[in-house]
PDB file of N, CA and C in Angstrom:
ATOM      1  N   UNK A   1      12.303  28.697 -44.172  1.00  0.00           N
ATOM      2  CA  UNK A   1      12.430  27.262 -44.053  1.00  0.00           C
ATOM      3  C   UNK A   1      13.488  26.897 -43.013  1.00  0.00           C
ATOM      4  N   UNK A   2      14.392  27.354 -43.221  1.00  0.00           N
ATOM      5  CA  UNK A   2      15.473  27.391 -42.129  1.00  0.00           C
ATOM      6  C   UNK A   2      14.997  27.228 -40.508  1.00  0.00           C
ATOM      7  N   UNK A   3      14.107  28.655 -40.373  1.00  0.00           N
ATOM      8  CA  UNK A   3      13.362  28.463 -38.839  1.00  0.00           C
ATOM      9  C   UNK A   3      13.001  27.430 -38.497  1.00  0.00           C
ATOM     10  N   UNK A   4      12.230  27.361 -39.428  1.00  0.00           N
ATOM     11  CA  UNK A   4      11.185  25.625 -39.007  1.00  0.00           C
ATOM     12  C   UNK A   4      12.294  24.103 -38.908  1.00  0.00           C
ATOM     13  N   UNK A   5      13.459  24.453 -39.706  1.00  0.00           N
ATOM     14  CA  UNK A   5      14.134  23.155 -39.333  1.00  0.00           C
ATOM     15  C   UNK A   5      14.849  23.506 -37.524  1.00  0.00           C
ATOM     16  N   UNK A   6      15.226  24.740 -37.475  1.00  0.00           N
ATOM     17  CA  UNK A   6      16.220  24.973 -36.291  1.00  0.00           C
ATOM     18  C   UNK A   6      14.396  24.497 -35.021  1.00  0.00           C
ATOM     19  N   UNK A   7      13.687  24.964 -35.076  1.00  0.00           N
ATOM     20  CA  UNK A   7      12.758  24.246 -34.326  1.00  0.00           C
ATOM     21  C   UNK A   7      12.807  23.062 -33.620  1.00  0.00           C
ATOM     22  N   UNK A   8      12.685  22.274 -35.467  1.00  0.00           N
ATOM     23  CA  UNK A   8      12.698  20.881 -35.243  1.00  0.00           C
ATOM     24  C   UNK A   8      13.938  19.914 -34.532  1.00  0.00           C
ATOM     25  N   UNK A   9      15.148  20.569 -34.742  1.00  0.00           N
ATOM     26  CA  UNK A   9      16.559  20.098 -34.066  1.00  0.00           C
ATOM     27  C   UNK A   9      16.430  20.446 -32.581  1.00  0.00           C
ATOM     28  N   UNK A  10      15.647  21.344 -32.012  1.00  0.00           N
ATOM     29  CA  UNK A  10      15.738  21.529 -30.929  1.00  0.00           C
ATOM     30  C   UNK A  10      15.137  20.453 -29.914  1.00  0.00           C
ATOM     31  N   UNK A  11      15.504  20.044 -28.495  1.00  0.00           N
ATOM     32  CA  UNK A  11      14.903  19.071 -27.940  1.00  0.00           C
ATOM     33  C   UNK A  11      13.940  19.476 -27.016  1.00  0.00           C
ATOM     34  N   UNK A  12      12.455  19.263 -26.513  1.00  0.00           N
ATOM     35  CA  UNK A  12      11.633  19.682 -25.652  1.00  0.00           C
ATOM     36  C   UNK A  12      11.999  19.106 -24.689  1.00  0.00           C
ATOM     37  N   UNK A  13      11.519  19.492 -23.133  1.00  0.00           N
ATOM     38  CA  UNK A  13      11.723  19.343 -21.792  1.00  0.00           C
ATOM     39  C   UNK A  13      12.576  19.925 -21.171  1.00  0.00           C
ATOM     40  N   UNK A  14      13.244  18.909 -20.095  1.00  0.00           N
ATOM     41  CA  UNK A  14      13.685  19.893 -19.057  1.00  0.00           C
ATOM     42  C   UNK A  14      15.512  19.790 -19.547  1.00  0.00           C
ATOM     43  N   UNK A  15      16.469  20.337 -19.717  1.00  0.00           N
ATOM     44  CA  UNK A  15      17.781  20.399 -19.729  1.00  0.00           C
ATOM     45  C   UNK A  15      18.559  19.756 -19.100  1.00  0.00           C
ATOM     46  N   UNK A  16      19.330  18.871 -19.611  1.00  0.00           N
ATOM     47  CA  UNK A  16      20.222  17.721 -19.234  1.00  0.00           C
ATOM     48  C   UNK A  16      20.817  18.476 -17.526  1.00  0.00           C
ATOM     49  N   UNK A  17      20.540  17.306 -16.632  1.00  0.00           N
ATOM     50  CA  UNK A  17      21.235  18.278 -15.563  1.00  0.00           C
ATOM     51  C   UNK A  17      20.201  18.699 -14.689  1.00  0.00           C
ATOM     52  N   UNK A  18      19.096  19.167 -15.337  1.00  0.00           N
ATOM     53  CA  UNK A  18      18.236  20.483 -14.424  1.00  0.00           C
ATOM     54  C   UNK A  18      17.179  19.054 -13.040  1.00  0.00           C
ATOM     55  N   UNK A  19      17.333  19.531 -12.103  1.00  0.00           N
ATOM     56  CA  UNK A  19      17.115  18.650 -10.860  1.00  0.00           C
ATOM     57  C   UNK A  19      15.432  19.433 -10.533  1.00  0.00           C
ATOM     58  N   UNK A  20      14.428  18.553 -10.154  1.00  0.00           N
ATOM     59  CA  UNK A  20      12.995  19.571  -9.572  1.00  0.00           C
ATOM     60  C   UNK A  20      13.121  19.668  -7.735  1.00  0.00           C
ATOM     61  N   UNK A  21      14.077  19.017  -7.621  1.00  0.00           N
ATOM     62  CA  UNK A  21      14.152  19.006  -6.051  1.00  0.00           C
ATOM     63  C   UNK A  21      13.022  18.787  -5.150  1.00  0.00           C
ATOM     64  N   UNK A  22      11.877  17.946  -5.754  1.00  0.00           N
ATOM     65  CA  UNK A  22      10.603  17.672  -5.252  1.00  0.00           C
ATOM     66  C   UNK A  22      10.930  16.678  -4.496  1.00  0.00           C
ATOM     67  N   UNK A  23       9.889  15.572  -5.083  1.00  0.00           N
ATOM     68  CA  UNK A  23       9.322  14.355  -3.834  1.00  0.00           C
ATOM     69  C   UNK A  23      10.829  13.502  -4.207  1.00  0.00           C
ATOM     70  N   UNK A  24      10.554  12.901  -3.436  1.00  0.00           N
ATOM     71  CA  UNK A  24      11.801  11.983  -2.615  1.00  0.00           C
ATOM     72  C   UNK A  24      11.977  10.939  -3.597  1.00  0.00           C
ATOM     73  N   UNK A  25      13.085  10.570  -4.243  1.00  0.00           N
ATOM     74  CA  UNK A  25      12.958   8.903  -4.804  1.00  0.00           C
ATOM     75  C   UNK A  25      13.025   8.237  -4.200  1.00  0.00           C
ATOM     76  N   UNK A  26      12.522   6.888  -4.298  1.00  0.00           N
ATOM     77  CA  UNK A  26      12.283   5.385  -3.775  1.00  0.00           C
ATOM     78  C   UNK A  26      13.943   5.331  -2.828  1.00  0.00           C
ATOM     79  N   UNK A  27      15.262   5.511  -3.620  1.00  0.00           N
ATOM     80  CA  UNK A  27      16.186   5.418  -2.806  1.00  0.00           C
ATOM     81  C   UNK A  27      16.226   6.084  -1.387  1.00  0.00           C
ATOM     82  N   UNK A  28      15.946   7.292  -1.626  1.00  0.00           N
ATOM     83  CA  UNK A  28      15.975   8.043  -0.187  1.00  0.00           C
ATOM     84  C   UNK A  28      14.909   7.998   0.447  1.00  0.00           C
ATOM     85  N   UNK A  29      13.755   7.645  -0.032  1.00  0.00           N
ATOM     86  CA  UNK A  29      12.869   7.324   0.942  1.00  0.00           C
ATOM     87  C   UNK A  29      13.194   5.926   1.642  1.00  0.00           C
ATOM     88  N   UNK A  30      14.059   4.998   1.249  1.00  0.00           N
ATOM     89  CA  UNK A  30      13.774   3.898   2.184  1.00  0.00           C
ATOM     90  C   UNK A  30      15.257   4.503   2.538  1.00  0.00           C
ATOM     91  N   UNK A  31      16.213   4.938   2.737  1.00  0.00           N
ATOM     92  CA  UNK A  31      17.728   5.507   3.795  1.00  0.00           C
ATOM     93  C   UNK A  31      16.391   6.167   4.536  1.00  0.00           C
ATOM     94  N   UNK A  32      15.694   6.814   4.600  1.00  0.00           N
ATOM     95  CA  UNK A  32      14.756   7.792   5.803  1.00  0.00           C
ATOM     96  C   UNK A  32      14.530   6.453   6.523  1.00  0.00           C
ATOM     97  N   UNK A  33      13.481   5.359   5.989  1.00  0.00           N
ATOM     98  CA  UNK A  33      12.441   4.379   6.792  1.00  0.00           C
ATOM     99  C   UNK A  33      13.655   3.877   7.358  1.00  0.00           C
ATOM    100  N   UNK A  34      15.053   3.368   6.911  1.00  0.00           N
ATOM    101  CA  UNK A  34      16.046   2.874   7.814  1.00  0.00           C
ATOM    102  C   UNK A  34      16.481   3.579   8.715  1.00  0.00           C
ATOM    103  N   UNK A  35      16.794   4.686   8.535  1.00  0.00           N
ATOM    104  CA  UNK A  35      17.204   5.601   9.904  1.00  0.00           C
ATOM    105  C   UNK A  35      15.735   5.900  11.308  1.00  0.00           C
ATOM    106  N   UNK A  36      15.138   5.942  10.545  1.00  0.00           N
ATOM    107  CA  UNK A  36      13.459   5.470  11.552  1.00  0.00           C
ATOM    108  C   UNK A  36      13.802   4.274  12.373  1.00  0.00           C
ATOM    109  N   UNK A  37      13.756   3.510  11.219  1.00  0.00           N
ATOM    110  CA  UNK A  37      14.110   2.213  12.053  1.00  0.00           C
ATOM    111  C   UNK A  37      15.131   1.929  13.615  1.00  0.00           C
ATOM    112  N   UNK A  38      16.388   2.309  12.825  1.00  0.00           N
ATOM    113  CA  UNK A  38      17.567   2.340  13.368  1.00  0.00           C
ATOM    114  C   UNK A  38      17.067   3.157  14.821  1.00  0.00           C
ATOM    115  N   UNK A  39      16.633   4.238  14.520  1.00  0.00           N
ATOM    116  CA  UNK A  39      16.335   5.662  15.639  1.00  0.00           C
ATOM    117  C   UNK A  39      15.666   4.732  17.190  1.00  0.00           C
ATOM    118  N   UNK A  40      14.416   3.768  16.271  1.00  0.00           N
ATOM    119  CA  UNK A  40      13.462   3.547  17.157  1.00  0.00           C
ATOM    120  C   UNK A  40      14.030   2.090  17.796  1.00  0.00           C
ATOM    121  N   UNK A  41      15.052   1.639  17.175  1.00  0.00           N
ATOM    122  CA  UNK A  41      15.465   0.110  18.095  1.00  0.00           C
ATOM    123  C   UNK A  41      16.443   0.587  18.937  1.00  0.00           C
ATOM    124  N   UNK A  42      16.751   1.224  18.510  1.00  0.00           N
ATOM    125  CA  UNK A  42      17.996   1.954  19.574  1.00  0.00           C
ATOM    126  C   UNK A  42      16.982   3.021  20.995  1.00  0.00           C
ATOM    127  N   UNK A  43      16.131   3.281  21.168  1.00  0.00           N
ATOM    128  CA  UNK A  43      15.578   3.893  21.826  1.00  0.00           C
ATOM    129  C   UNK A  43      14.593   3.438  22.427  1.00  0.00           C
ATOM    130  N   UNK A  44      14.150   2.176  21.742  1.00  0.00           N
ATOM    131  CA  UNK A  44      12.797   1.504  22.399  1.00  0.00           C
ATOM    132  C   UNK A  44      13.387   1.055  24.018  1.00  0.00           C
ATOM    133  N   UNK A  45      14.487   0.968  24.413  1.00  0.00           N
ATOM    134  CA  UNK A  45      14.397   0.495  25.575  1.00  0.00           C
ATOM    135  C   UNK A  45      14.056   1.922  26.754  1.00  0.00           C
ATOM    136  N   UNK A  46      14.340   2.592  25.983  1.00  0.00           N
ATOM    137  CA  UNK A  46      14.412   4.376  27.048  1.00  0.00           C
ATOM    138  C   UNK A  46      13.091   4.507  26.862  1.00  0.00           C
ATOM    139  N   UNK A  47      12.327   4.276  25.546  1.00  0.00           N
ATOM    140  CA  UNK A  47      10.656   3.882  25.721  1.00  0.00           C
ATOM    141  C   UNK A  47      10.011   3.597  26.170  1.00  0.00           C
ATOM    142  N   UNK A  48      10.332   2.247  26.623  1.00  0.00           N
ATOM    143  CA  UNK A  48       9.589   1.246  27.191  1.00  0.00           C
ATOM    144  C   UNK A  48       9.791   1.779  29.107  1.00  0.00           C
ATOM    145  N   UNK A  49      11.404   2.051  29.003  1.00  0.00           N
ATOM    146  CA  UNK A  49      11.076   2.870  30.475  1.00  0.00           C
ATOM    147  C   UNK A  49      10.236   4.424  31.043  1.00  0.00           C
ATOM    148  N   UNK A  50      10.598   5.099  30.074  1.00  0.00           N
ATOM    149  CA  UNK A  50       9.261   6.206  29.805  1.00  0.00           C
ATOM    150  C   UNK A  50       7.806   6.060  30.483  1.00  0.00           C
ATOM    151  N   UNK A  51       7.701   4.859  29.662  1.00  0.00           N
ATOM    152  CA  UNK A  51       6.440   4.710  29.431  1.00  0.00           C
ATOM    153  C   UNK A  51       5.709   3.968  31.064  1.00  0.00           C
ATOM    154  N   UNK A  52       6.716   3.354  31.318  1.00  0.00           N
ATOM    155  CA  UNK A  52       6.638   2.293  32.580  1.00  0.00           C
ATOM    156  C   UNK A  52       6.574   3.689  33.901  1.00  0.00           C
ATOM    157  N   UNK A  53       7.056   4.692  33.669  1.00  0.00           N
ATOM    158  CA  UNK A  53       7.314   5.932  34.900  1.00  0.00           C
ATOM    159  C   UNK A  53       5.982   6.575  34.935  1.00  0.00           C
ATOM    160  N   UNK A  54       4.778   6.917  33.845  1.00  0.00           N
ATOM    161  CA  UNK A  54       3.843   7.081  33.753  1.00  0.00           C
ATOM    162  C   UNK A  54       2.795   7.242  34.948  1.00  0.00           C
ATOM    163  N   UNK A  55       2.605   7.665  35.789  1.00  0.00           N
ATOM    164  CA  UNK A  55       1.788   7.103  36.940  1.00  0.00           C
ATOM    165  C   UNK A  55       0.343   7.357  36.803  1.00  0.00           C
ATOM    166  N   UNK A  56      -0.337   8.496  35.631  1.00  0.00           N
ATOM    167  CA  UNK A  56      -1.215   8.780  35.194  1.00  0.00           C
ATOM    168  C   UNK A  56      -1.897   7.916  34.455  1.00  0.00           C
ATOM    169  N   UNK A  57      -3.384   6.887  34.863  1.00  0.00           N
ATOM    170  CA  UNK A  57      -3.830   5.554  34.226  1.00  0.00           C
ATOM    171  C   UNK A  57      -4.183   6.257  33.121  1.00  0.00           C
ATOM    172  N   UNK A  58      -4.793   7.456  32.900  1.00  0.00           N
ATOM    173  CA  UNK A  58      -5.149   7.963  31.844  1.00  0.00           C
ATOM    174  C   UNK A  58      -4.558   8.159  30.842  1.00  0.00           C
ATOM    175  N   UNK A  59      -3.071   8.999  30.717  1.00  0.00           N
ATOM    176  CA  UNK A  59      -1.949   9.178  30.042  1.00  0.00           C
ATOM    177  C   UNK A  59      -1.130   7.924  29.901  1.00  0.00           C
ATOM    178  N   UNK A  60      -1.372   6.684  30.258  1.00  0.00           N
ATOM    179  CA  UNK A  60      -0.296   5.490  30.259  1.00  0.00           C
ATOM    180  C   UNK A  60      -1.283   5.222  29.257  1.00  0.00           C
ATOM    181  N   UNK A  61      -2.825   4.782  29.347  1.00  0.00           N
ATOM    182  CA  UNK A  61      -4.027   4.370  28.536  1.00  0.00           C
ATOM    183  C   UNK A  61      -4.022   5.022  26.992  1.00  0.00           C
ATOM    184  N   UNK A  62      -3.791   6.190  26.979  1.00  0.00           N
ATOM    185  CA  UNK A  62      -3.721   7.287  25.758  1.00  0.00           C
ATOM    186  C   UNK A  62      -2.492   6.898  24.958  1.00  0.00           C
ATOM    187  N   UNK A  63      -1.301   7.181  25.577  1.00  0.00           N
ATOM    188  CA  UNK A  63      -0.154   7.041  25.117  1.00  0.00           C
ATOM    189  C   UNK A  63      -0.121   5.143  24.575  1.00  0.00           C
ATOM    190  N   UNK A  64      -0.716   4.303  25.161  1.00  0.00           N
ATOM    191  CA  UNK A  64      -0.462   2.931  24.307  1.00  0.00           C
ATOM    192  C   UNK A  64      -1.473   3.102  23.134  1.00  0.00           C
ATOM    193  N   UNK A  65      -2.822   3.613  23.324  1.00  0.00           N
ATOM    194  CA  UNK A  65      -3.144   3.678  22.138  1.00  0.00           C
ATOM    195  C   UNK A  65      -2.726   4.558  21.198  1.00  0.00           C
ATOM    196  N   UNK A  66      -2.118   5.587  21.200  1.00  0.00           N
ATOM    197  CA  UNK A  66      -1.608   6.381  20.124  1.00  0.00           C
ATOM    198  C   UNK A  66      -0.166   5.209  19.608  1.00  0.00           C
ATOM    199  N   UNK A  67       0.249   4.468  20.207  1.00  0.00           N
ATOM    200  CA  UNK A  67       1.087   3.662  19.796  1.00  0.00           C
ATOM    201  C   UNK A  67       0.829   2.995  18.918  1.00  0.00           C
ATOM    202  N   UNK A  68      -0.249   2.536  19.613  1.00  0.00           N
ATOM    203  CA  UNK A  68      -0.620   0.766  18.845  1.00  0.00           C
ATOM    204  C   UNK A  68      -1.408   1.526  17.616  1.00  0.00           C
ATOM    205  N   UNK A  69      -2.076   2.776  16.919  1.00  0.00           N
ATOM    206  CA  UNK A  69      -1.982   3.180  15.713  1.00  0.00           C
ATOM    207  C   UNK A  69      -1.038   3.058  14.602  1.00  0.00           C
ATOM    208  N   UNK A  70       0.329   2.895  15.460  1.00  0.00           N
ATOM    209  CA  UNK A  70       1.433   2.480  14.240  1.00  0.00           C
ATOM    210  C   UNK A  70       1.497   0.671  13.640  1.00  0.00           C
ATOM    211  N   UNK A  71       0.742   0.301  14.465  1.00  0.00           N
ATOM    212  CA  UNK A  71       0.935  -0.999  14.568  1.00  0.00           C
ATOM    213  C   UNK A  71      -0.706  -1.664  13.745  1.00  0.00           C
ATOM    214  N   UNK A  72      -1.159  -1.410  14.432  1.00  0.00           N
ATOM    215  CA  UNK A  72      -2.884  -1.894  14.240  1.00  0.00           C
ATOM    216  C   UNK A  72      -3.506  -0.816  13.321  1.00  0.00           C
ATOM    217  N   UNK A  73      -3.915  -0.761  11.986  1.00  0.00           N
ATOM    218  CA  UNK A  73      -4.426  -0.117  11.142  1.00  0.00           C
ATOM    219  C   UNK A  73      -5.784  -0.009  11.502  1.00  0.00           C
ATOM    220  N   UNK A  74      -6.364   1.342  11.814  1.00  0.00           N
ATOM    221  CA  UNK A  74      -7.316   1.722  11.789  1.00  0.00           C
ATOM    222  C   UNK A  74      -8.758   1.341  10.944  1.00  0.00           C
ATOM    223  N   UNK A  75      -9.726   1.038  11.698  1.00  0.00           N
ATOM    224  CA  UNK A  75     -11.315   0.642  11.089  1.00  0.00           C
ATOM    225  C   UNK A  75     -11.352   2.004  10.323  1.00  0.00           C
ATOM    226  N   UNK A  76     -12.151   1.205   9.012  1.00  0.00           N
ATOM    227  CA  UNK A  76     -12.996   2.403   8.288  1.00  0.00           C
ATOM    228  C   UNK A  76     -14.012   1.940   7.528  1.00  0.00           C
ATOM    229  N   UNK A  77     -15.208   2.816   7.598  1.00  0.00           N
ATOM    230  CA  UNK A  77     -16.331   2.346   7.450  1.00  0.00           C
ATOM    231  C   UNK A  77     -16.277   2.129   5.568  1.00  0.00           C
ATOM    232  N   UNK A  78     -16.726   1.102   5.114  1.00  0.00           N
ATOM    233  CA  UNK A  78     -16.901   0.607   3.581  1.00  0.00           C
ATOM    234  C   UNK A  78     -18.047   0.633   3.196  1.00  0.00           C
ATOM    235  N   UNK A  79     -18.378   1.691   1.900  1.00  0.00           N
ATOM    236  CA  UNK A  79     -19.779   1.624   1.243  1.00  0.00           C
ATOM    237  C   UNK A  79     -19.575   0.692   0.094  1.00  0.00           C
ATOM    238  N   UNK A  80     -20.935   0.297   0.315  1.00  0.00           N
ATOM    239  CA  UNK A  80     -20.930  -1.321  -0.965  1.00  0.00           C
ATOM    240  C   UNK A  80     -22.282  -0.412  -1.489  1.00  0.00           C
ATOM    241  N   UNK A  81     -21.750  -0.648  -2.915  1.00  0.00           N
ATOM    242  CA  UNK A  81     -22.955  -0.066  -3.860  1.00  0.00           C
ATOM    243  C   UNK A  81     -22.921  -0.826  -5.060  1.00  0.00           C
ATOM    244  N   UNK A  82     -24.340  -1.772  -4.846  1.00  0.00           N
ATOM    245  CA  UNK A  82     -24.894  -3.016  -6.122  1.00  0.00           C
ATOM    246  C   UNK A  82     -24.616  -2.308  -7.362  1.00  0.00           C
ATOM    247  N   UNK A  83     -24.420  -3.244  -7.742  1.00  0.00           N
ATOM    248  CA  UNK A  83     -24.149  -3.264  -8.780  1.00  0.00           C
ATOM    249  C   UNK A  83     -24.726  -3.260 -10.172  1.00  0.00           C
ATOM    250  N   UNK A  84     -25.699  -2.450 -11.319  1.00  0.00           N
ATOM    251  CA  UNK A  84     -26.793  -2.935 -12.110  1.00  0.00           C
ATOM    252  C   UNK A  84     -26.558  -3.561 -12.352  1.00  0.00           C
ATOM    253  N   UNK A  85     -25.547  -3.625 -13.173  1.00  0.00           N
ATOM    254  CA  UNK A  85     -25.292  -4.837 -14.495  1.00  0.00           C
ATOM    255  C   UNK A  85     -25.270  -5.847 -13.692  1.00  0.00           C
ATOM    256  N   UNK A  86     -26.096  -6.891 -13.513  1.00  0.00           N
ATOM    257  CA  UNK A  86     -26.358  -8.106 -12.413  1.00  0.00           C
ATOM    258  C   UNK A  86     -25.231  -9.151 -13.961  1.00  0.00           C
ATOM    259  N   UNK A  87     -25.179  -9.060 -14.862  1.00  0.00           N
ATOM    260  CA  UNK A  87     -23.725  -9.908 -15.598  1.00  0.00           C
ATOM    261  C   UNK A  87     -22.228  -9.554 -14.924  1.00  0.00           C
ATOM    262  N   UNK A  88     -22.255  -8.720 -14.314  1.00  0.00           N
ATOM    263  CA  UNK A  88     -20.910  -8.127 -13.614  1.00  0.00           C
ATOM    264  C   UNK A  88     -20.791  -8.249 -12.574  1.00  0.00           C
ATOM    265  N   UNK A  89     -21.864  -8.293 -12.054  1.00  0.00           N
ATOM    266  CA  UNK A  89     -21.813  -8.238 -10.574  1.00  0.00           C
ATOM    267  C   UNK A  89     -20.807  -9.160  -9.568  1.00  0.00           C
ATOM    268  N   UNK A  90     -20.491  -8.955  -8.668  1.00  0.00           N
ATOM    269  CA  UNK A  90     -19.789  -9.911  -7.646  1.00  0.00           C
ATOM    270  C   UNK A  90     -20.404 -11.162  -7.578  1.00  0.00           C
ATOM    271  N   UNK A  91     -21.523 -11.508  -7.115  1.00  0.00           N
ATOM    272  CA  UNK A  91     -22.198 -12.777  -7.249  1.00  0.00           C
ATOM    273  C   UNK A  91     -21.897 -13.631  -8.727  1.00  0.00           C
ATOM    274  N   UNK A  92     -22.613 -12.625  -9.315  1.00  0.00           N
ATOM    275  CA  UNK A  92     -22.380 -13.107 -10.543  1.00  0.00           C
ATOM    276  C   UNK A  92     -20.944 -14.101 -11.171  1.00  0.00           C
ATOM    277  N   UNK A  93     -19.851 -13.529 -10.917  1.00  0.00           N
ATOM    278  CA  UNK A  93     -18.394 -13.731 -11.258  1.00  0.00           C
ATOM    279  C   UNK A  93     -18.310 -14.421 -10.406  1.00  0.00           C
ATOM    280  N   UNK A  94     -18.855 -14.365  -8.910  1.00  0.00           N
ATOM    281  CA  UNK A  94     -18.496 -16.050  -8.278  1.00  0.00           C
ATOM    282  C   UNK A  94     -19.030 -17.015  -8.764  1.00  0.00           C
ATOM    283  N   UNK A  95     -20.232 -16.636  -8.712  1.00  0.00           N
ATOM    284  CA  UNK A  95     -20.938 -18.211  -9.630  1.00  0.00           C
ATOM    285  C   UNK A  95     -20.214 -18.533 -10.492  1.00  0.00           C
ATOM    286  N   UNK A  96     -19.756 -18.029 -11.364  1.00  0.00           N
ATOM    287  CA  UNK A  96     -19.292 -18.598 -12.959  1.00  0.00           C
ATOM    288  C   UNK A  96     -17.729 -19.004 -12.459  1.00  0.00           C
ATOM    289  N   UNK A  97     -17.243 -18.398 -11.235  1.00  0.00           N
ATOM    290  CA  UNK A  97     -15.721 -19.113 -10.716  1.00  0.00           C
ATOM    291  C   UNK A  97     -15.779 -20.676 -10.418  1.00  0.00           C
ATOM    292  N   UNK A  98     -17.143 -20.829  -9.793  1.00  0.00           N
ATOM    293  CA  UNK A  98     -17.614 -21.924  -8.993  1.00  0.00           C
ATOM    294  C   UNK A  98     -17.842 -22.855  -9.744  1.00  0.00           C
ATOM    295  N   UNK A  99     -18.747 -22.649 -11.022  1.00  0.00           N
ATOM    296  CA  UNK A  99     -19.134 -23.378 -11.979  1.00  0.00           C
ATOM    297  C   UNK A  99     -18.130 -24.273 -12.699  1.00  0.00           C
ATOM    298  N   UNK A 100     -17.345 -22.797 -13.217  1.00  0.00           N
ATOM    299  CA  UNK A 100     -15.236 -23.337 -13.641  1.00  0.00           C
ATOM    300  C   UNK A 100     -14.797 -24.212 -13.080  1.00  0.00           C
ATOM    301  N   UNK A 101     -14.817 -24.106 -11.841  1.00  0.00           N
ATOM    302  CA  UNK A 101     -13.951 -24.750 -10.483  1.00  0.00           C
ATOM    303  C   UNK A 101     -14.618 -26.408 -10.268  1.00  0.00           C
ATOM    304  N   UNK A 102     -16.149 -26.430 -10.600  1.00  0.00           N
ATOM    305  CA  UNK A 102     -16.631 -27.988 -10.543  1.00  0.00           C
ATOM    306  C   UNK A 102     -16.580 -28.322 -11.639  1.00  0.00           C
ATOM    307  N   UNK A 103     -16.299 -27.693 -13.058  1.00  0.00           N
ATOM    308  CA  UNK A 103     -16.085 -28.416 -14.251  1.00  0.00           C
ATOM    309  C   UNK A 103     -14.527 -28.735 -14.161  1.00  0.00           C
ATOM    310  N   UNK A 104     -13.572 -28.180 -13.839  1.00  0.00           N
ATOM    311  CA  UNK A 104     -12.384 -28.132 -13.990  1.00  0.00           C
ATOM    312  C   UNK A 104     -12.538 -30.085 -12.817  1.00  0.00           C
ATOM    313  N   UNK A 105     -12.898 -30.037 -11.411  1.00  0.00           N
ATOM    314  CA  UNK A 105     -12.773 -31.002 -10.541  1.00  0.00           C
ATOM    315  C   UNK A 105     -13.396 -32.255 -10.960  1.00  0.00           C
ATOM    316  N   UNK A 106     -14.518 -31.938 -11.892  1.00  0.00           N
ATOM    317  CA  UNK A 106     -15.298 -32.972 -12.170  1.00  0.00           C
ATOM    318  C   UNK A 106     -14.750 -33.705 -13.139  1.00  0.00           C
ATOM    319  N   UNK A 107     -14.029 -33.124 -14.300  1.00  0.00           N
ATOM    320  CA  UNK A 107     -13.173 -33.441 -15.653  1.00  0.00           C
ATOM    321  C   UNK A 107     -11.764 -34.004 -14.629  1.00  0.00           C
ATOM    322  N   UNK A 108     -11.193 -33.789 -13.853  1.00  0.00           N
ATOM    323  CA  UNK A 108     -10.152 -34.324 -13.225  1.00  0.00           C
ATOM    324  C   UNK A 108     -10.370 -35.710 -12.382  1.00  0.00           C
ATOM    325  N   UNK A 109     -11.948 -35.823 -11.941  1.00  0.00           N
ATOM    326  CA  UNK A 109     -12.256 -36.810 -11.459  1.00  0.00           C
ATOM    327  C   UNK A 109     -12.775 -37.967 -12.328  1.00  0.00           C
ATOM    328  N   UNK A 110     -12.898 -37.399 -13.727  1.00  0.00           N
ATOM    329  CA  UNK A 110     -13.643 -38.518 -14.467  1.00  0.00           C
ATOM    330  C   UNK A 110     -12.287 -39.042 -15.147  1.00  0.00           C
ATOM    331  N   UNK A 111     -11.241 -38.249 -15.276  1.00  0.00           N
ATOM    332  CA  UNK A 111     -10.218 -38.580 -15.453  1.00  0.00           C
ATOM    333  C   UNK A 111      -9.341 -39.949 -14.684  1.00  0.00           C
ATOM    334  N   UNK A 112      -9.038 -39.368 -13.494  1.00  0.00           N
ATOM    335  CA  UNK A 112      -8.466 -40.571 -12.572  1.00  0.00           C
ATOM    336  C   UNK A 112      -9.639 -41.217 -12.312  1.00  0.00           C
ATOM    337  N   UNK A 113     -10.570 -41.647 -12.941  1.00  0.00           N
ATOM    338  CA  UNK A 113     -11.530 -43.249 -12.290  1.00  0.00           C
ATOM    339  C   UNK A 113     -11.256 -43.879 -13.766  1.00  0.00           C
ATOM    340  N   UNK A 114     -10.710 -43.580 -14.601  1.00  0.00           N
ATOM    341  CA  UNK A 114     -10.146 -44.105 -15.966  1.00  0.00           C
ATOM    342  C   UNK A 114      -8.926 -44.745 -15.859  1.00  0.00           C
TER     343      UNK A 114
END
């Protein structure tokens, strides 16, 4: 009986202290995005001259678009797949928004002509 209580006193997981040294917390991930930051305002002007020395239309052409990827989020193609349950459906739930939306306007309008 004894065993089974020393069991039960014992605590599961990891040991007060013990660190996994994995993924990053929220704190240090945004000190990284600030030092990014910091890195790239301080340098954008040596950039922008870089970039201006270029004499290659091809490599000036390449190099703004690999840029403007940080900036302009990339197209991606979206599959739409109907829906059976036509009670669930997207249409469906607009209509009945719409319906809401002229009972709600119509009850507000019969209101103020009172």
């Amino acid at each position: 009986m004894k065993a089974i209580e020393s069991v039960n006193k014992t605590k599961a997981g990891r040991p007060k202290g013990f660190t996994t040294k994995g993924r990053m917390t929220r704190v240090e991930n945004v000190g990284m995005e600030n030092a990014i930051r910091l890195f790239i305002n301080e340098k954008f002007a040596a950039a922008v001259q870089a970039w201006e020395e270029i004499d290659d239309p091809n490599q000036k052409v390449n190099t703004f678009i690999k840029l403007m990827e940080f900036v302009i989020p990339k197209r991606r193609s979206v599959d739409f797949k109907p829906e059976i349950d036509t009670e669930n459906s997207l249409e469906a739930r607009l209509s009945k928004m719409m319906k809401e939306h002229n009972a709600v306007n119509n009850n507000a309008d019969e209101k103020s002509s009172l």
